[in-house]
N, C-alpha and C. Protein backbone atom coordinates (compact mmCIF):
# COMPACT_ATOMS: atom_id res chain seq x y z
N UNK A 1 62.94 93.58 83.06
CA UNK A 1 64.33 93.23 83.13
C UNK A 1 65.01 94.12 84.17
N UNK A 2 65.68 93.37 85.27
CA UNK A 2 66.28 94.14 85.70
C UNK A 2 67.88 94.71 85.63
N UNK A 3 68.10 96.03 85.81
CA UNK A 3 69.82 96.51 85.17
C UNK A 3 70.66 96.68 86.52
N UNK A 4 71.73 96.21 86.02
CA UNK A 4 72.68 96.20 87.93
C UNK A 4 73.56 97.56 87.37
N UNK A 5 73.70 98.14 88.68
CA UNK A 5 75.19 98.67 87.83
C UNK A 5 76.46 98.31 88.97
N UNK A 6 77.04 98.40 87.68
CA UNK A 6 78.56 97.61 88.06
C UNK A 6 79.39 98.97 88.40
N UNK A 7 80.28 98.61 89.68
CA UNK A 7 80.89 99.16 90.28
C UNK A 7 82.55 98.70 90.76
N UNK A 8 83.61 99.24 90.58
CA UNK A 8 84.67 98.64 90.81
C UNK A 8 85.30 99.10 91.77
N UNK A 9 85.17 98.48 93.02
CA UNK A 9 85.81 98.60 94.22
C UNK A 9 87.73 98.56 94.23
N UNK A 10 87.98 97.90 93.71
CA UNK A 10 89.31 98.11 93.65
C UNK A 10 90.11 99.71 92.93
N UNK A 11 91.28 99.92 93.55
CA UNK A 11 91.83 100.91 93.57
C UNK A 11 91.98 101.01 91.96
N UNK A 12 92.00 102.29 91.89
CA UNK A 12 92.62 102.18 90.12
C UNK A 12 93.90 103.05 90.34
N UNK A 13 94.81 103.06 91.21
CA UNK A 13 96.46 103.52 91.29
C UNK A 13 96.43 104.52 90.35
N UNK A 14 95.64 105.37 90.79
CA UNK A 14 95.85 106.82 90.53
C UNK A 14 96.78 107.49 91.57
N UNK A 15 98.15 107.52 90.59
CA UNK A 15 99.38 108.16 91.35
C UNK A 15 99.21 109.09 93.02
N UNK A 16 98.09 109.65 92.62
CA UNK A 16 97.75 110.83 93.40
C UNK A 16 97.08 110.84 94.96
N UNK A 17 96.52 109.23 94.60
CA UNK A 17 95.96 109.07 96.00
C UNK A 17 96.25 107.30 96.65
N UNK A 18 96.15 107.21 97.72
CA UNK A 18 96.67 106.68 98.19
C UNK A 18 95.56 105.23 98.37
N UNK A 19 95.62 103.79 98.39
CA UNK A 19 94.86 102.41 98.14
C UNK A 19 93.83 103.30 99.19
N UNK A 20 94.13 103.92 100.35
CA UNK A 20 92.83 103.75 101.53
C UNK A 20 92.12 104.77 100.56
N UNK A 21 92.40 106.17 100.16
CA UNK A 21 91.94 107.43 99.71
C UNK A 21 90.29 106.45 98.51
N UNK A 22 91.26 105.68 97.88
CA UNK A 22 90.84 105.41 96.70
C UNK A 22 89.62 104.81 97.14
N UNK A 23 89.83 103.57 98.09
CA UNK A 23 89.10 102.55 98.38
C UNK A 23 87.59 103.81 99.02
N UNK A 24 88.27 104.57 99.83
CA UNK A 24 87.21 105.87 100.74
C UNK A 24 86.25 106.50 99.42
N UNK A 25 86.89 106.33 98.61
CA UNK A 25 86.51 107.87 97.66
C UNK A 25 85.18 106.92 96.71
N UNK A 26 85.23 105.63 96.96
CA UNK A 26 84.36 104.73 96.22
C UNK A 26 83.05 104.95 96.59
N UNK A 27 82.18 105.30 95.85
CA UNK A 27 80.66 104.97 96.46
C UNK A 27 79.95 104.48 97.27
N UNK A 28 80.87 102.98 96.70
CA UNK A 28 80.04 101.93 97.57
C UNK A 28 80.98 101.38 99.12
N UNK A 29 81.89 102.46 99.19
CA UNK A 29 82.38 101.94 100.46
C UNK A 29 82.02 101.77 101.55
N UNK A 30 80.62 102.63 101.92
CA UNK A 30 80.15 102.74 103.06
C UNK A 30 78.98 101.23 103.51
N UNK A 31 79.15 101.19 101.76
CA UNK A 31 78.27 99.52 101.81
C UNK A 31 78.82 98.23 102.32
N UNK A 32 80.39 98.62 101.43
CA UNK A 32 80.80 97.68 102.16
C UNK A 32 81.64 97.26 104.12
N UNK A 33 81.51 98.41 104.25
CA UNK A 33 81.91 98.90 105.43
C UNK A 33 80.93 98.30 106.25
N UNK A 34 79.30 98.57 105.75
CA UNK A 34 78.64 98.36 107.02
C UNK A 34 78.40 97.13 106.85
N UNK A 35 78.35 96.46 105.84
CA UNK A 35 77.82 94.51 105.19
C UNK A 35 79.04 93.43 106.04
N UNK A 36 80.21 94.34 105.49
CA UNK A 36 81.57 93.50 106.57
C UNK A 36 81.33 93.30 107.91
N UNK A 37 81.25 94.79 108.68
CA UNK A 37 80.77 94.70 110.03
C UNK A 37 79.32 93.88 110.46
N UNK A 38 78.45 93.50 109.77
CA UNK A 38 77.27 92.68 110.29
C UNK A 38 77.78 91.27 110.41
N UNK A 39 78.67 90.99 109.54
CA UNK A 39 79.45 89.19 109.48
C UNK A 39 79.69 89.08 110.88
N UNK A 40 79.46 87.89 111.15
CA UNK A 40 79.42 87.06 112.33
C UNK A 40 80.71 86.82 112.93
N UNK A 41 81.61 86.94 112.08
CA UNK A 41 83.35 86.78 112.94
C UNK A 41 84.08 87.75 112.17
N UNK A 42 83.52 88.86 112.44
CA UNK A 42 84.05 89.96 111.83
C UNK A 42 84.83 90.40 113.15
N UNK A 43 84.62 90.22 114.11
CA UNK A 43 85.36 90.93 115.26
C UNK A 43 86.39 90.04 115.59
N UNK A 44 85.76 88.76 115.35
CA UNK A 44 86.93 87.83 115.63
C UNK A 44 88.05 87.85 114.64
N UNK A 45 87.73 88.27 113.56
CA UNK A 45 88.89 88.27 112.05
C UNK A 45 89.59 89.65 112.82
N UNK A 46 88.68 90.87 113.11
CA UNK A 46 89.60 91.90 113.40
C UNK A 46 90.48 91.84 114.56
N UNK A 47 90.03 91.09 115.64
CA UNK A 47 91.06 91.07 116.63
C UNK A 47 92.61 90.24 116.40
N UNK A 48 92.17 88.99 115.50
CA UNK A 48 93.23 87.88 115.06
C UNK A 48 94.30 88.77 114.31
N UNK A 49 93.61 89.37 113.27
CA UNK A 49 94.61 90.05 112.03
C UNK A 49 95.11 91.21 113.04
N UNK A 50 94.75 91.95 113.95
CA UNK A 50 95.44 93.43 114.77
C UNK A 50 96.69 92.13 115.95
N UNK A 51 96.05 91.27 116.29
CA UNK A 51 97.35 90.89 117.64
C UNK A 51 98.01 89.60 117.14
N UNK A 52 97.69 89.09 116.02
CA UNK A 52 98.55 88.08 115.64
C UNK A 52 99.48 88.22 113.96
N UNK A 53 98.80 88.42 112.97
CA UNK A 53 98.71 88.57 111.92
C UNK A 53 99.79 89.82 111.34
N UNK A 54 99.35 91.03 111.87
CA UNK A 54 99.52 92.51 111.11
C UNK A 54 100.67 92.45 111.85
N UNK A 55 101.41 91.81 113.49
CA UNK A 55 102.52 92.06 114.25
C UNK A 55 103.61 91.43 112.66
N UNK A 56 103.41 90.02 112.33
CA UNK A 56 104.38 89.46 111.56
C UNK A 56 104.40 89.25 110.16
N UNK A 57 102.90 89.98 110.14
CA UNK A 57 103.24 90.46 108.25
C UNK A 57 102.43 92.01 107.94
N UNK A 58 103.27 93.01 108.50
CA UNK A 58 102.43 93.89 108.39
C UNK A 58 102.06 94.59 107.12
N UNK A 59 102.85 94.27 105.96
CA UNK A 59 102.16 94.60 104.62
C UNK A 59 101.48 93.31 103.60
N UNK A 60 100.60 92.84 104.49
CA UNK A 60 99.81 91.76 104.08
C UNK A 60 99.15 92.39 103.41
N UNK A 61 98.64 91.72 102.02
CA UNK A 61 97.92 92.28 101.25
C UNK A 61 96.11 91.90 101.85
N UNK A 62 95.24 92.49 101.36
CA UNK A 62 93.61 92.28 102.03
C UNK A 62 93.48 90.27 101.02
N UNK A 63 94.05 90.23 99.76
CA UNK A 63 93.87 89.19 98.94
C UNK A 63 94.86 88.01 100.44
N UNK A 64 95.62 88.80 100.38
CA UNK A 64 96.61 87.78 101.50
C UNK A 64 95.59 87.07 102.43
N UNK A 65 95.41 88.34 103.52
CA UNK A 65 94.43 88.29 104.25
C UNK A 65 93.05 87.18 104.24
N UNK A 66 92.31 87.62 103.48
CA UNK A 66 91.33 86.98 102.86
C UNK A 66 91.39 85.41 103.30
N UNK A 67 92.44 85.09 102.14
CA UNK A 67 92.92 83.61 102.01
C UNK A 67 93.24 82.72 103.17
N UNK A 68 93.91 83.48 104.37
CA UNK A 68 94.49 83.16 105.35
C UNK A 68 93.64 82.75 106.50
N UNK A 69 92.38 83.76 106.09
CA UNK A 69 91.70 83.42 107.77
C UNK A 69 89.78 82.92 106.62
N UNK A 70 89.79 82.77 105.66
CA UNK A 70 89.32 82.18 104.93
C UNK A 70 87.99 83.22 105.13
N UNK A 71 88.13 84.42 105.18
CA UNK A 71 87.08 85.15 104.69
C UNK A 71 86.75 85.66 103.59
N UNK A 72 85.73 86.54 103.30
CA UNK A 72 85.44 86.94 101.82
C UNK A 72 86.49 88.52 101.87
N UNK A 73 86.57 88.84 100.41
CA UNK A 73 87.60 89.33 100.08
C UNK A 73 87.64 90.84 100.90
N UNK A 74 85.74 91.05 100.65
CA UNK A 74 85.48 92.64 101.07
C UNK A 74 86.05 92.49 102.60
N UNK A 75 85.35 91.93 103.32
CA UNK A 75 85.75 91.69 105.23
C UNK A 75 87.31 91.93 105.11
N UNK A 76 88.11 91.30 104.30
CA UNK A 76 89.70 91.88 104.41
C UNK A 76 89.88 92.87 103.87
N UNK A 77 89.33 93.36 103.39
CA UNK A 77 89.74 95.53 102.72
C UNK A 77 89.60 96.09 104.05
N UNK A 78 87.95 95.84 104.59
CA UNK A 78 87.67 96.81 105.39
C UNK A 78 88.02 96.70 106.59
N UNK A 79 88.75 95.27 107.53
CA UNK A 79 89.73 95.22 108.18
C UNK A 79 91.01 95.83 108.00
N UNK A 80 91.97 95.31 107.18
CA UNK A 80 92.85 96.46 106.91
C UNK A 80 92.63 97.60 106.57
N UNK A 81 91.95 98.07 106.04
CA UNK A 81 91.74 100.07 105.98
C UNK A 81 91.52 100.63 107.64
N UNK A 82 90.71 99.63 108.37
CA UNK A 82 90.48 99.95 109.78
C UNK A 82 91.30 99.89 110.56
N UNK A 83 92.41 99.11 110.04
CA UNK A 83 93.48 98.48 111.21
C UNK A 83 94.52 99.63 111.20
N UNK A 84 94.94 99.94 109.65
CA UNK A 84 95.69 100.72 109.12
C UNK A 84 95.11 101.96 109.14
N UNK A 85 94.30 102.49 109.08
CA UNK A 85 94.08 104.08 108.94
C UNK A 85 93.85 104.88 110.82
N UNK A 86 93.95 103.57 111.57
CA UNK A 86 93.81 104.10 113.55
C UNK A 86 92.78 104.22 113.78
């Protein structure tokens, strides 16, 4: 039998640190960091959301995101954390 372990990528709004801190401080961020970047229009999602997107909604949520340019949810975290953190 095999056992997964479950991991929760989303922030848990701990007063103290901030959605990027949280999202950074996750384990598996570096997983999802590098799985996003191998996607095939990952550059194309990042250029669209930095010169079209982030100009006229710049507190788009990543769920926003997501929906909009019809990617999976992770590819919009790790675009916005990238776009937003410089």
């Amino acid at each position: 039998m095999t056992s997964y372990v479950k991991a929760n990528l989303l922030p848990t709004q701990n007063p103290f640190m901030s959605m990027s801190e949280e999202y950074r401080a996750n384990s598996l961020w570096h997983i999802l960091v590098e799985t996003a970047k191998t996607l095939p229009m990952y550059n194309s999602h990042m250029s669209y959301a930095r010169d079209k997107i982030l100009p006229e909604s710049p507190k788009i949520t990543p769920e926003q995101l997501s929906q909009r340019l019809n990617m999976p949810l992770g590819e919009a975290i790790v675009i916005l954390e990238e776009l937003r953190s410089g």
